[in-house]
N, C-alpha and C. Protein backbone atom coordinates (compact mmCIF):
# COMPACT_ATOMS: atom_id res chain seq x y z
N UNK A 1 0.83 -1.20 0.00
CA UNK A 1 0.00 0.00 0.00
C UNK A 1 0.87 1.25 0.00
N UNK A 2 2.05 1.21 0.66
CA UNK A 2 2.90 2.15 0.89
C UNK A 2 3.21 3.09 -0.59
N UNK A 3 3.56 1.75 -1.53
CA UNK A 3 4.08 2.14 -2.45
C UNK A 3 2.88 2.88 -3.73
N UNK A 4 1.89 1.66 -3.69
CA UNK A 4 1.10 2.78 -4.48
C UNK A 4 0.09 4.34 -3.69
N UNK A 5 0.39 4.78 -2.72
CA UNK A 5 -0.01 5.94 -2.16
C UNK A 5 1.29 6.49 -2.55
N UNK A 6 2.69 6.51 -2.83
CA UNK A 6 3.10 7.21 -3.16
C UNK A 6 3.40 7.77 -4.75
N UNK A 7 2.89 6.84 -5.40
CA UNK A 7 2.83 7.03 -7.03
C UNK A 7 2.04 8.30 -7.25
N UNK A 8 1.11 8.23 -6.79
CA UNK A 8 -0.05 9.48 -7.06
C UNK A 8 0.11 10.75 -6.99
N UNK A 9 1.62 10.63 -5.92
CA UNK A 9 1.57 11.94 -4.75
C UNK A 9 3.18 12.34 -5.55
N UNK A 10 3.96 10.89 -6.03
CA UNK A 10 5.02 11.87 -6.80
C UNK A 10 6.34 12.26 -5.64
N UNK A 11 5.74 11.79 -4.43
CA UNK A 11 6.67 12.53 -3.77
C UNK A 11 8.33 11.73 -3.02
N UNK A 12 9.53 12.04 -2.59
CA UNK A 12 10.37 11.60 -2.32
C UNK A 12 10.44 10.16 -1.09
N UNK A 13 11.50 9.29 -0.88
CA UNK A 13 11.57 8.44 -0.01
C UNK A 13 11.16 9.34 1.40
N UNK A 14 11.74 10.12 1.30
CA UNK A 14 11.48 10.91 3.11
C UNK A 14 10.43 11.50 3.49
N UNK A 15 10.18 12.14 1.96
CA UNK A 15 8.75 12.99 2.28
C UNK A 15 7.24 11.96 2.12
N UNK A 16 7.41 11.12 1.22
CA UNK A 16 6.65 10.11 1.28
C UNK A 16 6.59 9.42 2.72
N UNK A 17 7.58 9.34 3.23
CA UNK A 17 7.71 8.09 4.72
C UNK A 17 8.50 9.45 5.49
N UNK A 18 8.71 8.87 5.69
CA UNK A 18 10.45 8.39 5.99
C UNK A 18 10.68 7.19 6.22
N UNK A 19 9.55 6.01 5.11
CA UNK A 19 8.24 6.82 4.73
C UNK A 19 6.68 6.80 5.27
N UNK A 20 6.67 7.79 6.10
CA UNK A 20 5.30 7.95 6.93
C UNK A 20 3.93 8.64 6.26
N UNK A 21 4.13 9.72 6.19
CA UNK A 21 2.62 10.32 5.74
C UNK A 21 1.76 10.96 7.05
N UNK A 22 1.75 11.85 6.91
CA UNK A 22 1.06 12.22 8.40
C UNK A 22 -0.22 12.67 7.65
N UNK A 23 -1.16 12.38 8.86
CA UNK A 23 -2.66 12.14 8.45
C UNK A 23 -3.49 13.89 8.34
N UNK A 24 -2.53 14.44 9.11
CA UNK A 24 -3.03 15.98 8.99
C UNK A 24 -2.85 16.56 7.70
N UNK A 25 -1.72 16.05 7.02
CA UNK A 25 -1.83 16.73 6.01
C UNK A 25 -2.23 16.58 4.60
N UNK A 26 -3.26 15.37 4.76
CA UNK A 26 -3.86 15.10 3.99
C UNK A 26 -5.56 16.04 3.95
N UNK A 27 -6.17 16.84 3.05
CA UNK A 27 -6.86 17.23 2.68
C UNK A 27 -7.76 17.00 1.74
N UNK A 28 -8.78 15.87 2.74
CA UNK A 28 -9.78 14.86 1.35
C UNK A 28 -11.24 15.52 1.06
N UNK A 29 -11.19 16.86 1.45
CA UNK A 29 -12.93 17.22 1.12
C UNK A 29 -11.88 18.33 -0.38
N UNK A 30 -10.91 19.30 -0.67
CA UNK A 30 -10.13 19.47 -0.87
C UNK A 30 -9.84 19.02 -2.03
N UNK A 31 -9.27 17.71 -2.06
CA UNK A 31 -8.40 16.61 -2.71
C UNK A 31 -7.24 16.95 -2.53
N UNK A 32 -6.53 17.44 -1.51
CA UNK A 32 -5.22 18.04 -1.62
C UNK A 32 -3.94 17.31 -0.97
N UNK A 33 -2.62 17.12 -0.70
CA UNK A 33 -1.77 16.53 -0.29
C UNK A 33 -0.68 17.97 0.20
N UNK A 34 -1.01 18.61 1.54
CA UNK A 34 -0.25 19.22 1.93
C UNK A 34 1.39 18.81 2.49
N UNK A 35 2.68 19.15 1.60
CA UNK A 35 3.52 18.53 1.85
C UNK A 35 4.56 19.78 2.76
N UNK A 36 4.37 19.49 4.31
CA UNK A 36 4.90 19.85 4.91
C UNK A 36 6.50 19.85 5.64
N UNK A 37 6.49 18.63 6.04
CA UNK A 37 7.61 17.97 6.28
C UNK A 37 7.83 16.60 5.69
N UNK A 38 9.37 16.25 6.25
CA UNK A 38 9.92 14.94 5.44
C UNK A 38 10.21 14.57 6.89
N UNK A 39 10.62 13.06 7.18
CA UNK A 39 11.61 12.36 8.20
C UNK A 39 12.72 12.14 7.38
N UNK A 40 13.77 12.87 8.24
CA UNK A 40 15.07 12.77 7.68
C UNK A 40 16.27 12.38 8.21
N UNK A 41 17.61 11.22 7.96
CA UNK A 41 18.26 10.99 8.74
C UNK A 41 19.30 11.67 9.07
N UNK A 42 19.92 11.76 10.55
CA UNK A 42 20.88 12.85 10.71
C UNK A 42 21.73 11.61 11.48
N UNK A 43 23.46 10.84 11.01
CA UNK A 43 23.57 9.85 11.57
C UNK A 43 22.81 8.75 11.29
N UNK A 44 22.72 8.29 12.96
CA UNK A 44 21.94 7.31 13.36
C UNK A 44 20.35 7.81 13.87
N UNK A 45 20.58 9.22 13.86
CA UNK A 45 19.28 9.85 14.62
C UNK A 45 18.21 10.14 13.27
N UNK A 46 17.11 9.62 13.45
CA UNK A 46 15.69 10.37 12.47
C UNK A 46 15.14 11.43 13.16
N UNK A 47 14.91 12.30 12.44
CA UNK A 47 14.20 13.75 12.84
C UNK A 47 13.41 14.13 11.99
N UNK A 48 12.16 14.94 12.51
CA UNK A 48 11.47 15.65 11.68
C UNK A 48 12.02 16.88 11.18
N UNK A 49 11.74 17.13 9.66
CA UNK A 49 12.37 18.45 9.25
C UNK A 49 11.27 19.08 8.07
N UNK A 50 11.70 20.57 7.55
CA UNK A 50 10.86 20.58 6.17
C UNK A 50 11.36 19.89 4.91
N UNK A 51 10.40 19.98 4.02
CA UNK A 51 10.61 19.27 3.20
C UNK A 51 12.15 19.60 2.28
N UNK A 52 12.29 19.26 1.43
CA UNK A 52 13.46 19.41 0.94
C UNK A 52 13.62 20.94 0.04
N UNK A 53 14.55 21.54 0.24
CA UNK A 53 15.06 23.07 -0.23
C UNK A 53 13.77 24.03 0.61
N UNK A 54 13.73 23.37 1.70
CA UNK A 54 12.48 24.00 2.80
C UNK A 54 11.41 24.59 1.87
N UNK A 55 10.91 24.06 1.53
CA UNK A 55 9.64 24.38 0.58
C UNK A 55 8.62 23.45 0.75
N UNK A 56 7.72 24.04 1.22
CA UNK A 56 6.17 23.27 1.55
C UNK A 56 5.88 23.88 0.03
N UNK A 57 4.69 23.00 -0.37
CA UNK A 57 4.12 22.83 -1.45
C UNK A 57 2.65 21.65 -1.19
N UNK A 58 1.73 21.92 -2.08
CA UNK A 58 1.23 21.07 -2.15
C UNK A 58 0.48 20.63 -3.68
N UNK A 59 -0.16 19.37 -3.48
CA UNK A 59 -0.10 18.57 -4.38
C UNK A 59 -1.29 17.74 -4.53
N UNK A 60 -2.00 18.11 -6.07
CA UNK A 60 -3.65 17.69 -6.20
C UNK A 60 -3.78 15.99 -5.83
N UNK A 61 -4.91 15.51 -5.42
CA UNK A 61 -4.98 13.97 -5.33
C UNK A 61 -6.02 13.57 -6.46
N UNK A 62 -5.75 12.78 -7.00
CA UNK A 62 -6.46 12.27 -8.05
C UNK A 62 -8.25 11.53 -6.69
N UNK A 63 -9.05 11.14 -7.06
CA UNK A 63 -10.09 10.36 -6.15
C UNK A 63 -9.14 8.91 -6.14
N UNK A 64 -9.15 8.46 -7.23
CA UNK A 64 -8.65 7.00 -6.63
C UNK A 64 -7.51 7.16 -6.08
N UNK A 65 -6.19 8.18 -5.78
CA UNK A 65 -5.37 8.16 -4.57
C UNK A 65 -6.08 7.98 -3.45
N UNK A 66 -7.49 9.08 -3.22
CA UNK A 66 -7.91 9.61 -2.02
C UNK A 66 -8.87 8.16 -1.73
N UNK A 67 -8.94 7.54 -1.83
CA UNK A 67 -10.05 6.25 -2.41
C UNK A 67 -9.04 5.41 -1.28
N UNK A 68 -7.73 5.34 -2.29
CA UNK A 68 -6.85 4.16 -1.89
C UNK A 68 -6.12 4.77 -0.29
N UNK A 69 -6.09 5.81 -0.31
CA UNK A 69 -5.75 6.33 1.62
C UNK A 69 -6.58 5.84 2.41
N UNK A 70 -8.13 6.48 2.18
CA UNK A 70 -9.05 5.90 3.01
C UNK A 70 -9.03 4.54 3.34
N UNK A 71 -8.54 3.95 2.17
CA UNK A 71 -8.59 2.23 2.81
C UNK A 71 -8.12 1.75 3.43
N UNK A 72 -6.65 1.98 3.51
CA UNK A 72 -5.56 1.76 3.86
C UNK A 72 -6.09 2.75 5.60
N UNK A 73 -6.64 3.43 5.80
CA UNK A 73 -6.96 3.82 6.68
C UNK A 73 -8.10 3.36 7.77
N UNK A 74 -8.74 2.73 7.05
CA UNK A 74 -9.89 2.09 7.68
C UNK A 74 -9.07 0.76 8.10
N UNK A 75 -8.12 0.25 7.40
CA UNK A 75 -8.05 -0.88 8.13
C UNK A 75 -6.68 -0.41 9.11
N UNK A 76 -5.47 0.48 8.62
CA UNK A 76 -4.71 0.36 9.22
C UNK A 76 -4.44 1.75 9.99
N UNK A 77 -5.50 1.99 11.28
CA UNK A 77 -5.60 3.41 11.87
C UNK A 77 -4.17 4.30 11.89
N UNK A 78 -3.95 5.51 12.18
CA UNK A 78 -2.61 6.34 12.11
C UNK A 78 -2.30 6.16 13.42
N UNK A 79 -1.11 6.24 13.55
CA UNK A 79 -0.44 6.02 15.22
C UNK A 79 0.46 7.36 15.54
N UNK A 80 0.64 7.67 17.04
CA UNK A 80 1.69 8.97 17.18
C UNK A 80 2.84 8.32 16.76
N UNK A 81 3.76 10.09 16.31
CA UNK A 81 5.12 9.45 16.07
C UNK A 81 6.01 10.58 16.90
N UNK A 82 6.54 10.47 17.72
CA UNK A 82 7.02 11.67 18.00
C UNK A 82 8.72 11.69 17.63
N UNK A 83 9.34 12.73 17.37
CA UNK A 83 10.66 13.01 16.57
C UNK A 83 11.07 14.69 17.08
N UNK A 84 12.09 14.26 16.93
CA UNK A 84 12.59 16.14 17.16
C UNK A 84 12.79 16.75 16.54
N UNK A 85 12.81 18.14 16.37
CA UNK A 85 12.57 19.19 14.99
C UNK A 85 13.46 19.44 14.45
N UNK A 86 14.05 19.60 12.97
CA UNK A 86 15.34 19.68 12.72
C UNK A 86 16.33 19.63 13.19
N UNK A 87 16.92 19.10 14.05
CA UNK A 87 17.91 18.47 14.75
C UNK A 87 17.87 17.62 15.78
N UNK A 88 18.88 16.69 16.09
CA UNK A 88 19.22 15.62 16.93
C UNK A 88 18.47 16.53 18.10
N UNK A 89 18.65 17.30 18.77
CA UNK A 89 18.74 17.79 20.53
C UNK A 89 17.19 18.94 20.20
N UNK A 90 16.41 19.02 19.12
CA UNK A 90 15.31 19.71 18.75
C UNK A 90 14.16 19.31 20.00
N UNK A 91 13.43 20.79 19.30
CA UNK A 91 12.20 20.38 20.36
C UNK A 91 11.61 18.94 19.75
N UNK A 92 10.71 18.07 20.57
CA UNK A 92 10.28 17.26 20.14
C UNK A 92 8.67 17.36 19.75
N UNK A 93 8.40 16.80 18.40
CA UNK A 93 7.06 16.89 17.77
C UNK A 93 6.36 15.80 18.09
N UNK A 94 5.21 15.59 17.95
CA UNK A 94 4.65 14.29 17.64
C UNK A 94 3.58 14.03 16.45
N UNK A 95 3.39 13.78 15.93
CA UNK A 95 2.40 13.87 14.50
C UNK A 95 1.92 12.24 14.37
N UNK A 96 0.34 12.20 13.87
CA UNK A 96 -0.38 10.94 13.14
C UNK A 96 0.28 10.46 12.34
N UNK A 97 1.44 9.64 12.03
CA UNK A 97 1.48 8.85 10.80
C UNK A 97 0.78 7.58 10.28
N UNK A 98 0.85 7.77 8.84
CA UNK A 98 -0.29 6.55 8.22
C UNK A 98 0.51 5.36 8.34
N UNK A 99 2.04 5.54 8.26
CA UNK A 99 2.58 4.38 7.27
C UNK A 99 3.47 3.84 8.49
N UNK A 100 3.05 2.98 8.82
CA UNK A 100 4.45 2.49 10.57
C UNK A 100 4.56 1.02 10.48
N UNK A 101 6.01 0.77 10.97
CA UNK A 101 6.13 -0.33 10.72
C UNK A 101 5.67 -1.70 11.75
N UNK A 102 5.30 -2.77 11.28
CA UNK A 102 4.56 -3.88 11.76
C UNK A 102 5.02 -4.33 12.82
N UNK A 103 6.37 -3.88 13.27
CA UNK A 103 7.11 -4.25 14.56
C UNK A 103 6.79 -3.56 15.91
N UNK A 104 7.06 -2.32 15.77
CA UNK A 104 6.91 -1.68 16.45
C UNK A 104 5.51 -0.12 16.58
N UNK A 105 5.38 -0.25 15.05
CA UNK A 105 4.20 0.83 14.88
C UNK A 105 4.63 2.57 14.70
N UNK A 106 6.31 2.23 14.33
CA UNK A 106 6.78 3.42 14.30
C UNK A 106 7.22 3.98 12.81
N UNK A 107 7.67 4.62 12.31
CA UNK A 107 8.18 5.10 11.19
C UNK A 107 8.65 4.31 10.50
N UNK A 108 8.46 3.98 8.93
CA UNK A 108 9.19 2.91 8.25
C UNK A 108 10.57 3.40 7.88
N UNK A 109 11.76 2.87 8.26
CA UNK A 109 12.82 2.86 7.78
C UNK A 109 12.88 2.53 6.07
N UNK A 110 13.57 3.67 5.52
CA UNK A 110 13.56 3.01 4.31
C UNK A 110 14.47 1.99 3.81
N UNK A 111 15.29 1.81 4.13
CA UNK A 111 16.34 0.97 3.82
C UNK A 111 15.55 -0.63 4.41
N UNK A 112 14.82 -0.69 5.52
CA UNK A 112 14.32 -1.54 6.10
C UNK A 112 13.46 -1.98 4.58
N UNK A 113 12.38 -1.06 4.77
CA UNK A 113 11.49 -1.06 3.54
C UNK A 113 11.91 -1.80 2.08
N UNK A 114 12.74 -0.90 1.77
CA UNK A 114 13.49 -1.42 0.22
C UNK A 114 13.81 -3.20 0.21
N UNK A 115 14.56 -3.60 1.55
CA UNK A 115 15.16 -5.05 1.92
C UNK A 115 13.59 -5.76 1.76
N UNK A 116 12.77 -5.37 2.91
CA UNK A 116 11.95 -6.39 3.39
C UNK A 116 10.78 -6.48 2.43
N UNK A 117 10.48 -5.30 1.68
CA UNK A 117 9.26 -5.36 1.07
C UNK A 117 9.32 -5.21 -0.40
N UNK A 118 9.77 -3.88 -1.00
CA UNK A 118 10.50 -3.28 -2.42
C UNK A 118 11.17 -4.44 -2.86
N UNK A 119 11.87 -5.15 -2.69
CA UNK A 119 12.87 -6.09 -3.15
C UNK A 119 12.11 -7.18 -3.50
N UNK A 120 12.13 -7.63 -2.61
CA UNK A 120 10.96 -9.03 -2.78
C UNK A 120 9.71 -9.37 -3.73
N UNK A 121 8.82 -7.93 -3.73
CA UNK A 121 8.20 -7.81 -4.82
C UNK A 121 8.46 -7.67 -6.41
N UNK A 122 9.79 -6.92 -6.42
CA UNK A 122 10.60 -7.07 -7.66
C UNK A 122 10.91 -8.50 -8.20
N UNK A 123 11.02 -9.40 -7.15
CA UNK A 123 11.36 -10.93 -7.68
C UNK A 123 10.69 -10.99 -8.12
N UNK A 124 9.35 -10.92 -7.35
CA UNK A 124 7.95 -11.76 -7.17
C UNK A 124 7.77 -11.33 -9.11
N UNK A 125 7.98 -10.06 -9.32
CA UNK A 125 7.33 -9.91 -10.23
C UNK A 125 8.10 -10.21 -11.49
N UNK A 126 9.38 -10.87 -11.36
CA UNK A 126 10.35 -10.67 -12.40
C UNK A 126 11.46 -9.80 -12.66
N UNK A 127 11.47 -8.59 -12.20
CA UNK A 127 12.07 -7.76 -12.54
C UNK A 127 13.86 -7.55 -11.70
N UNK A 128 13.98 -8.29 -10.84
CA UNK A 128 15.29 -8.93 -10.59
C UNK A 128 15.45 -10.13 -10.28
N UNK A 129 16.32 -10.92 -10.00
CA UNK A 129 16.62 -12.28 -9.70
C UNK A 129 16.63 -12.42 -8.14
N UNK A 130 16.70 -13.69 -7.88
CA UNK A 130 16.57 -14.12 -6.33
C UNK A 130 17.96 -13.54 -5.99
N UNK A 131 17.90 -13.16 -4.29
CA UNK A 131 18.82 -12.73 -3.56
C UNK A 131 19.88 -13.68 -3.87
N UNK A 132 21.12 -13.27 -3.65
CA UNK A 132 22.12 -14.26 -3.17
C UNK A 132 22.73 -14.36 -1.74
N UNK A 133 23.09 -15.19 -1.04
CA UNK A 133 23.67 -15.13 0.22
C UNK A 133 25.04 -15.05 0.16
N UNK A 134 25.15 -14.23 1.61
CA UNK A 134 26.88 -13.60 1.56
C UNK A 134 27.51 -14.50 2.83
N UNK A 135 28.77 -14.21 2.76
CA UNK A 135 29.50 -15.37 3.74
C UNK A 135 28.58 -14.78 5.23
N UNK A 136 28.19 -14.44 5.56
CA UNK A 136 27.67 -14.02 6.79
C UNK A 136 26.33 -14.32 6.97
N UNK A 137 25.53 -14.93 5.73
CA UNK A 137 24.55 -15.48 6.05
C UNK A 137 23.47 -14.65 5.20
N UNK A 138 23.91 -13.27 4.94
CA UNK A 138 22.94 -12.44 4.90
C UNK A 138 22.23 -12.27 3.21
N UNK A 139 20.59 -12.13 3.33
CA UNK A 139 19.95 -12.05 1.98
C UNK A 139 20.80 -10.98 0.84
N UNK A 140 21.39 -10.88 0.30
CA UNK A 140 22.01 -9.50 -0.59
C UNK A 140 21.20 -9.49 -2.07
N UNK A 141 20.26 -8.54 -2.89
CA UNK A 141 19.87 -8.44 -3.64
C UNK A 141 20.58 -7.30 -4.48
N UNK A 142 20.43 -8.08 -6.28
CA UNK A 142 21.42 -7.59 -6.91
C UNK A 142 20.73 -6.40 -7.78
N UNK A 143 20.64 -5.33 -7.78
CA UNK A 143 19.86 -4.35 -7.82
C UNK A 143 21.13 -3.16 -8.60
N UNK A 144 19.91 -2.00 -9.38
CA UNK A 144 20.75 -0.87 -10.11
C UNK A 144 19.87 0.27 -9.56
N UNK A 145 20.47 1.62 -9.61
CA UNK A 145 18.97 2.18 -9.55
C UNK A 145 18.38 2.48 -10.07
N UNK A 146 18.36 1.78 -11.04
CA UNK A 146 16.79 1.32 -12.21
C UNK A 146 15.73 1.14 -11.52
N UNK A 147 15.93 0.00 -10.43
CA UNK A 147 15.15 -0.72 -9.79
C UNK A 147 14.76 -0.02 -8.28
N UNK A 148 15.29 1.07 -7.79
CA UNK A 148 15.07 1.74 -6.62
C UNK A 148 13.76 2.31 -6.36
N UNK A 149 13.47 2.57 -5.11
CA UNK A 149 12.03 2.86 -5.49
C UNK A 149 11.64 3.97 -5.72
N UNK A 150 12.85 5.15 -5.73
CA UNK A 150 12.60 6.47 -6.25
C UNK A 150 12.16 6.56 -7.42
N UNK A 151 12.32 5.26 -8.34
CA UNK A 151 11.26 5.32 -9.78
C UNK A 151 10.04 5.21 -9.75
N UNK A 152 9.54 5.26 -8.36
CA UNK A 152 7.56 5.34 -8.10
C UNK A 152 8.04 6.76 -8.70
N UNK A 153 8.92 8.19 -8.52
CA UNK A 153 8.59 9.24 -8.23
C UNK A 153 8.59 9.30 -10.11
N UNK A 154 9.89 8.80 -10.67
CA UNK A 154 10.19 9.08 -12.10
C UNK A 154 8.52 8.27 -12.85
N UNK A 155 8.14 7.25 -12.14
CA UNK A 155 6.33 7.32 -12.90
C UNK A 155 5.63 8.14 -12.72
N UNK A 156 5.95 8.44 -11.72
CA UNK A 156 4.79 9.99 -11.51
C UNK A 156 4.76 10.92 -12.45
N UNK A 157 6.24 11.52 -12.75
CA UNK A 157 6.15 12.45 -13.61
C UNK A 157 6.17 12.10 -14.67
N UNK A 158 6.12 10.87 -15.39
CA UNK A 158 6.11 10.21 -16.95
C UNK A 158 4.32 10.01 -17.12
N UNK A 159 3.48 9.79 -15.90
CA UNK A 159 2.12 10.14 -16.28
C UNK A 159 1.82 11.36 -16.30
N UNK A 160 2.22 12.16 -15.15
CA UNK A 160 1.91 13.22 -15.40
C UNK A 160 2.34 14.61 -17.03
N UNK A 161 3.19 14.31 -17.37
CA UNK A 161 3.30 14.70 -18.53
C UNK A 161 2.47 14.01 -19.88
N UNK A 162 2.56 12.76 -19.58
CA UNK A 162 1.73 11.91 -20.92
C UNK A 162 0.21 12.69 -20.71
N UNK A 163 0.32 13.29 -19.44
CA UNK A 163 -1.19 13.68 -19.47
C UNK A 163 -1.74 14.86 -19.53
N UNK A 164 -0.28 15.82 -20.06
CA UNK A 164 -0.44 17.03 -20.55
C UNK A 164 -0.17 18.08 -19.23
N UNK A 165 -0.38 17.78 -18.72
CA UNK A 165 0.47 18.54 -16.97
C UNK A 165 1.79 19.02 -17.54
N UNK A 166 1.90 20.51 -17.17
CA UNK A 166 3.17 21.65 -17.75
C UNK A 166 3.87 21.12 -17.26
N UNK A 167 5.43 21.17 -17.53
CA UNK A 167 6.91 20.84 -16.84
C UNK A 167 6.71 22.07 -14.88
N UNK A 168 6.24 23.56 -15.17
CA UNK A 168 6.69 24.59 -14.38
C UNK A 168 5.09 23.52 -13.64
N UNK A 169 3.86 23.32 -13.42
CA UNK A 169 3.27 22.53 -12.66
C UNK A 169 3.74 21.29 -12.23
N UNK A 170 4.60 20.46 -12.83
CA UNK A 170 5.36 19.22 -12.44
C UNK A 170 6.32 19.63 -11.29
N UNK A 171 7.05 20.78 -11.49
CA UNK A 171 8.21 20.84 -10.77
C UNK A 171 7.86 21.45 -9.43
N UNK A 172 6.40 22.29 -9.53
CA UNK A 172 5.87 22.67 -8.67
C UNK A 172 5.44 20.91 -7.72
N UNK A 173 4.65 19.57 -7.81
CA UNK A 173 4.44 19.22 -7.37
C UNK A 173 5.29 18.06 -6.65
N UNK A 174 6.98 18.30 -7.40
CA UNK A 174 8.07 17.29 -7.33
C UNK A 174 8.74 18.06 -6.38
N UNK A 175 8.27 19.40 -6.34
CA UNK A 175 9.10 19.82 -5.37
C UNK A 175 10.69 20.91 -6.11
N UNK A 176 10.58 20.72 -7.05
CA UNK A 176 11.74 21.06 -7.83
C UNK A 176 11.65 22.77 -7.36
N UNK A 177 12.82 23.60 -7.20
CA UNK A 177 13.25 24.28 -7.00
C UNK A 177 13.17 25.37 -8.29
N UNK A 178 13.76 24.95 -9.65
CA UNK A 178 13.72 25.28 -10.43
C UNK A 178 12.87 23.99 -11.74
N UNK A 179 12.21 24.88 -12.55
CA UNK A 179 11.53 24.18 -13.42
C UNK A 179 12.40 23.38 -14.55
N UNK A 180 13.24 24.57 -14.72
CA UNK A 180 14.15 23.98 -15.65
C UNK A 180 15.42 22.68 -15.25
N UNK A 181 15.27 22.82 -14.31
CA UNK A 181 15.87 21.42 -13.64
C UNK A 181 15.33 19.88 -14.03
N UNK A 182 14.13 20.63 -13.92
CA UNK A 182 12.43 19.34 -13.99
C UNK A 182 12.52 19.11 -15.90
N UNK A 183 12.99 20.03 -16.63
CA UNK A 183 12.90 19.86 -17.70
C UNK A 183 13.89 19.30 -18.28
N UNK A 184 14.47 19.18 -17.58
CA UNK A 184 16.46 18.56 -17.98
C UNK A 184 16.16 17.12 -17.90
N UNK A 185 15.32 16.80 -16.52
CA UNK A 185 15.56 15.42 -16.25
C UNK A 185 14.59 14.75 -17.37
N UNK A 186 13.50 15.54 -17.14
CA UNK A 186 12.23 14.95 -17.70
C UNK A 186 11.84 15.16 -19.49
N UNK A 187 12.71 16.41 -19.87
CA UNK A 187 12.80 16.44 -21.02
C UNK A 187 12.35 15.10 -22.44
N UNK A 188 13.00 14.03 -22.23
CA UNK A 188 12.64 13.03 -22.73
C UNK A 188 11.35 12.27 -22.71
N UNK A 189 10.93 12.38 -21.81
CA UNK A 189 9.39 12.03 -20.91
C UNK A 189 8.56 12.57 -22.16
N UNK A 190 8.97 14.37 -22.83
CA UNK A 190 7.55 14.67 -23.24
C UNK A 190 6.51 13.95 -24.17
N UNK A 191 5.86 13.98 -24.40
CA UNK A 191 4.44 13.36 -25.87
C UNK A 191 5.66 14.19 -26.62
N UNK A 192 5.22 13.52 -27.59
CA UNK A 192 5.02 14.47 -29.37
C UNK A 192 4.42 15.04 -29.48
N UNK A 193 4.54 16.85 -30.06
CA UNK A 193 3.00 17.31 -29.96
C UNK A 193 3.29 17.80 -31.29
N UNK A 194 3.73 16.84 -32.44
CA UNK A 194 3.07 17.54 -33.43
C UNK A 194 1.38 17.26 -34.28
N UNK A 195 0.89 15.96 -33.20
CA UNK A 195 -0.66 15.90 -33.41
C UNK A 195 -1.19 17.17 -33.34
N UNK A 196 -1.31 17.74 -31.50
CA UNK A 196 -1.57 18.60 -30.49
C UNK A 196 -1.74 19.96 -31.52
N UNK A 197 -0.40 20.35 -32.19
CA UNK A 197 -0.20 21.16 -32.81
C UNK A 197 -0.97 21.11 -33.60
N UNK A 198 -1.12 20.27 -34.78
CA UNK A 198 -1.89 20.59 -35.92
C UNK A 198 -3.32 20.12 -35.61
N UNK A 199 -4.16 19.84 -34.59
CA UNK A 199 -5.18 20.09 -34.38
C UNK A 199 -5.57 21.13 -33.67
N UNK A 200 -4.72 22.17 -33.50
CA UNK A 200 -4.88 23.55 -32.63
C UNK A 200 -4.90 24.26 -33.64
N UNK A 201 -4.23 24.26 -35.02
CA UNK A 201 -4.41 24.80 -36.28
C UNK A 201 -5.82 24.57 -36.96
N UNK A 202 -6.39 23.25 -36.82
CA UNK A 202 -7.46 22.68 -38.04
C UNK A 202 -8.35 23.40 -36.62
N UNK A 203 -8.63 23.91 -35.42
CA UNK A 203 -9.59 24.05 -34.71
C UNK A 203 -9.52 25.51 -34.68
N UNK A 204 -8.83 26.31 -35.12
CA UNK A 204 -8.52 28.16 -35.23
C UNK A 204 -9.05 28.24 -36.72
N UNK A 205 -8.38 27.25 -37.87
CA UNK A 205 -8.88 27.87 -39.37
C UNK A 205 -9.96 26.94 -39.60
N UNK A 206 -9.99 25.86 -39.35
CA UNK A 206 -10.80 25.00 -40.42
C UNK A 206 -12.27 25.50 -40.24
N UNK A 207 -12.61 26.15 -41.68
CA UNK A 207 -13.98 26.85 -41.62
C UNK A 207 -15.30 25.95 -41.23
N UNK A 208 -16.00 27.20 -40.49
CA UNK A 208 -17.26 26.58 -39.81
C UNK A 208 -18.41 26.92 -40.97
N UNK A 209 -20.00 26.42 -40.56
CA UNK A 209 -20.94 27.15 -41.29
C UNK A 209 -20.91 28.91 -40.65
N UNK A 210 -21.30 29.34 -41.75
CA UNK A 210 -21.42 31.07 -41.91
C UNK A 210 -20.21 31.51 -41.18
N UNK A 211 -18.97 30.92 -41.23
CA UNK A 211 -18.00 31.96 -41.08
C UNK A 211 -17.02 31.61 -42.43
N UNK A 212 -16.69 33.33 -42.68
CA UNK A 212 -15.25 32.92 -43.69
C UNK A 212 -14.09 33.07 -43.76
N UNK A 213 -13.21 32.52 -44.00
CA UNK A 213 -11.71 32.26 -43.74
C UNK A 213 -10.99 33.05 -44.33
């Protein structure tokens, strides 16, 4: 569930999780995805911080995102999380998160995440080979970051452009700083628009009844 609530939303490993989701800042009468903060690691220590290049932003929800939260909500209620505010020795916050892990009910580690869940499903589905074991016993999966799960974020913006959504609105909801950054990466992503084009022509000239050209 983790993973497809974050396809919709587009948004980073931290700001997605860390990856948690706090329940306040979801806005479902709205449809909105207020992106306030990220969980971020400092060390060994996780802390709450803003989002990345400190820029809150927010970000439309399609219904079937807001569809697929609720569910995930009805069965799996939000729990406190409390963390300290941009730094190790910060005041300490506490916030609803959606997304906690099955052990303890606290913040999903991503690296935890990627091992225990991300990975496994990649077998499941083909898209890498079974782990191999290392002299120490341990599962090691052979992975590029092709396969990372920051490519939920690179689908995001490959629908969102196929679907006619501007680069300067993309970069607005990726968080991007600059647009033209968003256009560098994503550049390749765009449609063809020389359909687009020449039906914006045949819909300006191509004569109607009683008008003349």
């Amino acid at each position: 569930m983790e993973a497809s609530a974050r396809v919709p939303a587009g948004r980073r490993v931290g700001g997605a999780s860390g990856p948690s989701g706090r329940l306040e800042d979801f806005d479902f009468d709205e449809k909105i995805l207020r992106v306030r903060r990220q969980i971020k690691r400092l060390g060994s220590v996780y802390i709450f911080a803003l989002p990345k290049n400190d820029r809150e932003r927010i970000i439309p929800l399609s219904d079937w995102a807001i569809h697929a939260v609720q569910r995930y909500i009805d069965k799996y209620p939000p729990g406190p999380c409390t963390l300290a505010w941009e730094k190790t020795n910060g005041k300490p916050r506490t916030c609803s998160i959606l997304f906690r892990w099955h052990i303890d009910g606290q913040h999903v580690k991503s690296r935890n995440y990627s091992e225990t869940i991300w990975k496994p499903a990649l077998v499941k589905a083909g898209l890498i080979p079974e782990p191999v074991t290392d002299r120490r016993g341990r599962r090691r999966y052979v992975t590029t970051r092709r396969e990372g799960i920051h490519q939920l974020r690179h689908y995001y913006a490959s629908v969102m452009l196929a679907g006619g959504v501007s680069i300067k609105e993309l970069a607005e909801y990726l968080g991007h700083r600059d647009p033209a950054f968003t256009l560098r990466v994503y550049a390749h992503l765009l449609p063809c628009s020389h359909d687009r084009a020449r039906a914006v022509i045949n819909e300006r000239f191509t004569a109607r009844p009683g008008v003349d050209v």
